[in-house]
Protein backbone atom coordinates (compact mmCIF):
# COMPACT_ATOMS: atom_id res chain seq x y z
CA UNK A 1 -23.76 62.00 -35.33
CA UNK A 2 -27.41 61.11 -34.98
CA UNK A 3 -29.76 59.51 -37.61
CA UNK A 4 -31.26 61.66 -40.10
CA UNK A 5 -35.50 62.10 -39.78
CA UNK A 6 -35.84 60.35 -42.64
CA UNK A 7 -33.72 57.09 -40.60
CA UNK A 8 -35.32 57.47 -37.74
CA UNK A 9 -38.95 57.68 -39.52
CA UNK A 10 -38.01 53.81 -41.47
CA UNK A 11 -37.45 52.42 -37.87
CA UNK A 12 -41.01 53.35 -36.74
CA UNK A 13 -42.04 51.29 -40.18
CA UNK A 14 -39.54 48.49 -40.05
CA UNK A 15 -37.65 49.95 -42.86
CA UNK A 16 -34.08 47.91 -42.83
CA UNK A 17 -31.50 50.46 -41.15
CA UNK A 18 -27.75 49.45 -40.14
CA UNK A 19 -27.25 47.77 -36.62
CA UNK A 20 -25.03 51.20 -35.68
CA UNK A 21 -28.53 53.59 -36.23
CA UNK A 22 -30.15 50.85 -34.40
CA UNK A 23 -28.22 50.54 -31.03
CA UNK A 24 -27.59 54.67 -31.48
CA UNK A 25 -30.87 55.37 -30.84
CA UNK A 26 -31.36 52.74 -28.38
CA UNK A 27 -28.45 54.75 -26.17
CA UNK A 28 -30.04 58.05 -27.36
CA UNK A 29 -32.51 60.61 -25.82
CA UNK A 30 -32.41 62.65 -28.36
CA UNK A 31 -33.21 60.29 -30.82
CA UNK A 32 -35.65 58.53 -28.61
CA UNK A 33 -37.42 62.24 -28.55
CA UNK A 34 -37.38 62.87 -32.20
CA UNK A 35 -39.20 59.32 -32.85
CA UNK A 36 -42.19 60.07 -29.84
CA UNK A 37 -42.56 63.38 -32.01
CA UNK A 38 -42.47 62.06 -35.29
CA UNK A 39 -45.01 59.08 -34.34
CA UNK A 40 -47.36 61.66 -32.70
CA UNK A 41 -47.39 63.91 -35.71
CA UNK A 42 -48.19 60.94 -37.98
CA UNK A 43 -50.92 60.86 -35.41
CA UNK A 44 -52.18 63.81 -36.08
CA UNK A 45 -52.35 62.74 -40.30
CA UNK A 46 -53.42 59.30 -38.86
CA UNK A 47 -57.06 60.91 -37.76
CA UNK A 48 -57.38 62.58 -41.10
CA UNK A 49 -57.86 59.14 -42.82
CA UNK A 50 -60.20 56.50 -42.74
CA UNK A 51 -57.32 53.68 -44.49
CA UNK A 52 -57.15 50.87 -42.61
CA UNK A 53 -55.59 47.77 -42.38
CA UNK A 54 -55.63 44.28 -40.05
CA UNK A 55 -53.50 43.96 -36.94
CA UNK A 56 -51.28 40.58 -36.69
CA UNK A 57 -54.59 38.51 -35.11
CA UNK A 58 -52.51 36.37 -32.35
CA UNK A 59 -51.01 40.30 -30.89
CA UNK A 60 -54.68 41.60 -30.74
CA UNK A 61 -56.47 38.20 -29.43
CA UNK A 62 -53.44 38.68 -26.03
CA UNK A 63 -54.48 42.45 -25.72
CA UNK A 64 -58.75 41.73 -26.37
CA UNK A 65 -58.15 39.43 -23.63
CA UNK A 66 -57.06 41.67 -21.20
CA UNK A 67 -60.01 44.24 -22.13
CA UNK A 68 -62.78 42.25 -23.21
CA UNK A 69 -64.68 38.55 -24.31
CA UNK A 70 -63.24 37.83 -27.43
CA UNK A 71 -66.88 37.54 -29.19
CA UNK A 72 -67.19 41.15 -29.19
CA UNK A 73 -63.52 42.01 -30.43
CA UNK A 74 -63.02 43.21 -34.65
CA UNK A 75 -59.26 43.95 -35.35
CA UNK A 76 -58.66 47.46 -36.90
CA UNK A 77 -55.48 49.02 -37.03
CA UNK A 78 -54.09 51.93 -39.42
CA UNK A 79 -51.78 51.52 -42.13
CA UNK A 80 -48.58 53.53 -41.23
CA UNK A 81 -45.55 54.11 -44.06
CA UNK A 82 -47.41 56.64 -46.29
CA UNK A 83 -48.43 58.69 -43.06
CA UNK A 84 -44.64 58.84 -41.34
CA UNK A 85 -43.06 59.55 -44.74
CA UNK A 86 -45.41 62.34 -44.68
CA UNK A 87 -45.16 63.21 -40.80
CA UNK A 88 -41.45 63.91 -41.66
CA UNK A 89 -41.97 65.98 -43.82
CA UNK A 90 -44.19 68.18 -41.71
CA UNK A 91 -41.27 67.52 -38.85
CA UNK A 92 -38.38 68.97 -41.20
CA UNK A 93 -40.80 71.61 -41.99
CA UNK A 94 -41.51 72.62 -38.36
CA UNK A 95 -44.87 72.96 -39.69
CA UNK A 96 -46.52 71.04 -36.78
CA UNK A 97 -44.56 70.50 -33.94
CA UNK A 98 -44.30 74.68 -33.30
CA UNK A 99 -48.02 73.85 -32.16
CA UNK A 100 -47.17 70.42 -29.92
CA UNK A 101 -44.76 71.85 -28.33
CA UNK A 102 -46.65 74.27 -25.66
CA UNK A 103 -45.07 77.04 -24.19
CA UNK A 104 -44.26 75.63 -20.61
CA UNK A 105 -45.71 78.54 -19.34
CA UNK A 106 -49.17 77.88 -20.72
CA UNK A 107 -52.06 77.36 -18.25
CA UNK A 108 -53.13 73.53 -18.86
CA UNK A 109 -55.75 71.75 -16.84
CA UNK A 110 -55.97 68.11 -16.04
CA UNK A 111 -59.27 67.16 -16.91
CA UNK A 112 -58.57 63.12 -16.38
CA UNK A 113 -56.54 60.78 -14.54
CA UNK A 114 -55.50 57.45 -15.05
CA UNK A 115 -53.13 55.05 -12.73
CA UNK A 116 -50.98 52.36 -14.89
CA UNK A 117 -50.76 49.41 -13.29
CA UNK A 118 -48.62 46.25 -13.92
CA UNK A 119 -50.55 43.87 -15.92
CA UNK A 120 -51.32 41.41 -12.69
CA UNK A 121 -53.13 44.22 -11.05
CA UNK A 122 -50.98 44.05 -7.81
CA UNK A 123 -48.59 47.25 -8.34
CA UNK A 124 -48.73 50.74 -9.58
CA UNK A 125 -46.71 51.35 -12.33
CA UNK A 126 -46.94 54.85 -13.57
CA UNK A 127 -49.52 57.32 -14.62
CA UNK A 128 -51.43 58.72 -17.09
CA UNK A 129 -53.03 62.79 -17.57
CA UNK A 130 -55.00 64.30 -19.90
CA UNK A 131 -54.50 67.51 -20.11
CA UNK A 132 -56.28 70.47 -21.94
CA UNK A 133 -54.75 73.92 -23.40
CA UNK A 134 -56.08 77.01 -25.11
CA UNK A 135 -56.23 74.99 -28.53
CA UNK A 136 -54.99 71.49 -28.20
CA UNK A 137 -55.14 67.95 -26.02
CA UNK A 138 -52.43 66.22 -24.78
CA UNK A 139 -51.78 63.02 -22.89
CA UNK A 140 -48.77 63.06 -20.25
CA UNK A 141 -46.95 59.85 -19.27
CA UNK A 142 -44.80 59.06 -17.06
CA UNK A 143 -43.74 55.38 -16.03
CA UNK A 144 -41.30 53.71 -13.59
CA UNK A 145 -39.02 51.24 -13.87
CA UNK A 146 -38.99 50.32 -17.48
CA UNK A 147 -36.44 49.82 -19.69
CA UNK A 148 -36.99 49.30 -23.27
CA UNK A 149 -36.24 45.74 -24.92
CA UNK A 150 -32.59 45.78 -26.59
CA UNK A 151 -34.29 45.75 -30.30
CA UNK A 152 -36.88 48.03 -29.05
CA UNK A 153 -38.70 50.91 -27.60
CA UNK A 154 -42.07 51.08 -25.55
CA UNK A 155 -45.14 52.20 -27.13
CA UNK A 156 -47.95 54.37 -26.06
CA UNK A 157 -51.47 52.96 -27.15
CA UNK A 158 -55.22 54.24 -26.32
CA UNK A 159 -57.57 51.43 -26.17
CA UNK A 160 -61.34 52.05 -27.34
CA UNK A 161 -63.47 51.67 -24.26
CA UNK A 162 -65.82 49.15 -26.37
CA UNK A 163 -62.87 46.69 -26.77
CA UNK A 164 -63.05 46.68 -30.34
CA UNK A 165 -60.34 49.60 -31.37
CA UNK A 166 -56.76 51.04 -30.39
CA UNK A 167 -54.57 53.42 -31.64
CA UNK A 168 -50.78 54.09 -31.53
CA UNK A 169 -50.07 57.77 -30.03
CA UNK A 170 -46.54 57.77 -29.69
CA UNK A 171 -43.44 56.37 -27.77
CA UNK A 172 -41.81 57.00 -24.35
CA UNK A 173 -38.36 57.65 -24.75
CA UNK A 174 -35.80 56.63 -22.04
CA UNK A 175 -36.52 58.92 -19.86
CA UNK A 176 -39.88 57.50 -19.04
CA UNK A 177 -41.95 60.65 -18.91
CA UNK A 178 -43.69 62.00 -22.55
CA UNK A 179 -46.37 64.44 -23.23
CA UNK A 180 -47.74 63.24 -26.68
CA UNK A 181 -50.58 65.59 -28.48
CA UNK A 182 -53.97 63.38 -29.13
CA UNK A 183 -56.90 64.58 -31.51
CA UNK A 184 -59.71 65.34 -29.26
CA UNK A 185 -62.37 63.84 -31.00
CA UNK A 186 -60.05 60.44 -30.35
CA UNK A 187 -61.33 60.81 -26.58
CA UNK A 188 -64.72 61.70 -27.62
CA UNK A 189 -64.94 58.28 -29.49
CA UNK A 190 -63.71 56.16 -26.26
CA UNK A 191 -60.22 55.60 -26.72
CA UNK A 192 -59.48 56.19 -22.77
CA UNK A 193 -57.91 53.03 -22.00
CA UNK A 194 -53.84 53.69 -21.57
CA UNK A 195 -51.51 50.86 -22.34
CA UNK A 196 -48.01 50.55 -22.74
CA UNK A 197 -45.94 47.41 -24.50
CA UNK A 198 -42.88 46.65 -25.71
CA UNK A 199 -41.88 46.82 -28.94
CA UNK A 200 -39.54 45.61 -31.99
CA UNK A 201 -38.39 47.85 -34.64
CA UNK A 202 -39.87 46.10 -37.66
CA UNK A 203 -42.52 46.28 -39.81
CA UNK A 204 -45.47 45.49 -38.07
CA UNK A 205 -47.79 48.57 -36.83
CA UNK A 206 -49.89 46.64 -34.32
CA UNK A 207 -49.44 45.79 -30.77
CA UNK A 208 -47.05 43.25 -29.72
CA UNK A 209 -49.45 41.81 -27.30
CA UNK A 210 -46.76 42.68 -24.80
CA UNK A 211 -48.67 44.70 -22.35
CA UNK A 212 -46.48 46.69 -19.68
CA UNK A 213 -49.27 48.60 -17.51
CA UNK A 214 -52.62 49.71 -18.48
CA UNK A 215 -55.10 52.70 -16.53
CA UNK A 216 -58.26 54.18 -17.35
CA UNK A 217 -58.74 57.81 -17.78
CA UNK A 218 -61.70 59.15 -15.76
């Protein structure tokens, strides 16, 4: 039997949840599935507010260093439990995802590429699209040769062009290929910077510092 919405929506916020949910999901594509969707709908309610909150400082100084000089790093991140407790309710509802979910038939262009490559520069990792329909934007992922940490699951971020800003947009399930719906205006703003980490079910939102691969869309 799989985790309930409501389960799998407390481990994307830390929320304590038996060690039997835990390695379930960690076994499960379903379940890994139903998270990347529930984290990209709180997405979608994520751009509808402006409440923020700070990042753990030590995870953001290891990712600003890989982007930018420090000096011109500030630490925003958004503030998470109020939005996935909502973005499960939308999910039960089926209020949102009808709309993610495109018809597979649907003409989609790819307006920008990115290649992810290992943090070290030397090897090509995976790869990142954005790609356009009649009425939304989506990013497609797809990565090669990971495998998520035992307590764990790897994370999807876009990284603000100006160093300063990132954003969670979902997670790539076990399968290591995810299409993941992103506000267009998020592009508009600079967030073209692709990065994927590891990790830990608990309750802190911001980025690990554990970099995978990273690309630029362009």
């Amino acid at each position: 039997m799989h985790p309930s919405d409501e389960t799998l929506a407390g481990l994307l916020i830390g929320d304590d949840t038996t060690e039997a949910d835990t390695e379930h999901v960690a076994q499960c594509e379903v379940c890994q599935q139903t998270l990347a969707e529930l984290s990209h709908v709180e997405l979608l309610l994520r751009s509808h507010t402006d409440e923020l909150t700070a990042p753990d400082p030590q995870a953001w100084d290891v990712v600003a260093d890989q982007t930018m000089p420090r000096a011109a790093v500030v630490k925003p991140r958004w503030r998470r439990p109020a939005l996935v407790a909502a973005a499960v309710l939308l999910f039960a509802a089926g209020g949102v995802l009808g709309r993610l979910s495109a018809d597979r038939s649907e003409t989609v262009e790819v307006t920008q590429r990115a290649t992810l490559m290992s943090m070290d520069g030397r090897l090509a990792r995976g790869s990142a699209e954005l790609v356009r329909a009649a009425d939304h934007t989506a990013l497609r992922v797809r990565a090669r040769d990971v495998t998520p940490p035992a307590d764990g699951y790897v994370e999807v971020w876009l990284i603000n062009t100006d160093g300063k800003r990132m954003v969670s947009v979902g997670m790539l399930p076990a399968a290591a290929e995810v299409t993941l719906a992103v506000p267009e205006d998020l592009l508009a703003q600079g967030y073209r910077i692709v990065d994927l980490s590891n990790e830990a079910y608990d309750d802190r939102p911001a980025h690990s510092g554990d970099s995978l691969m990273r690309g630029t869309l362009a």
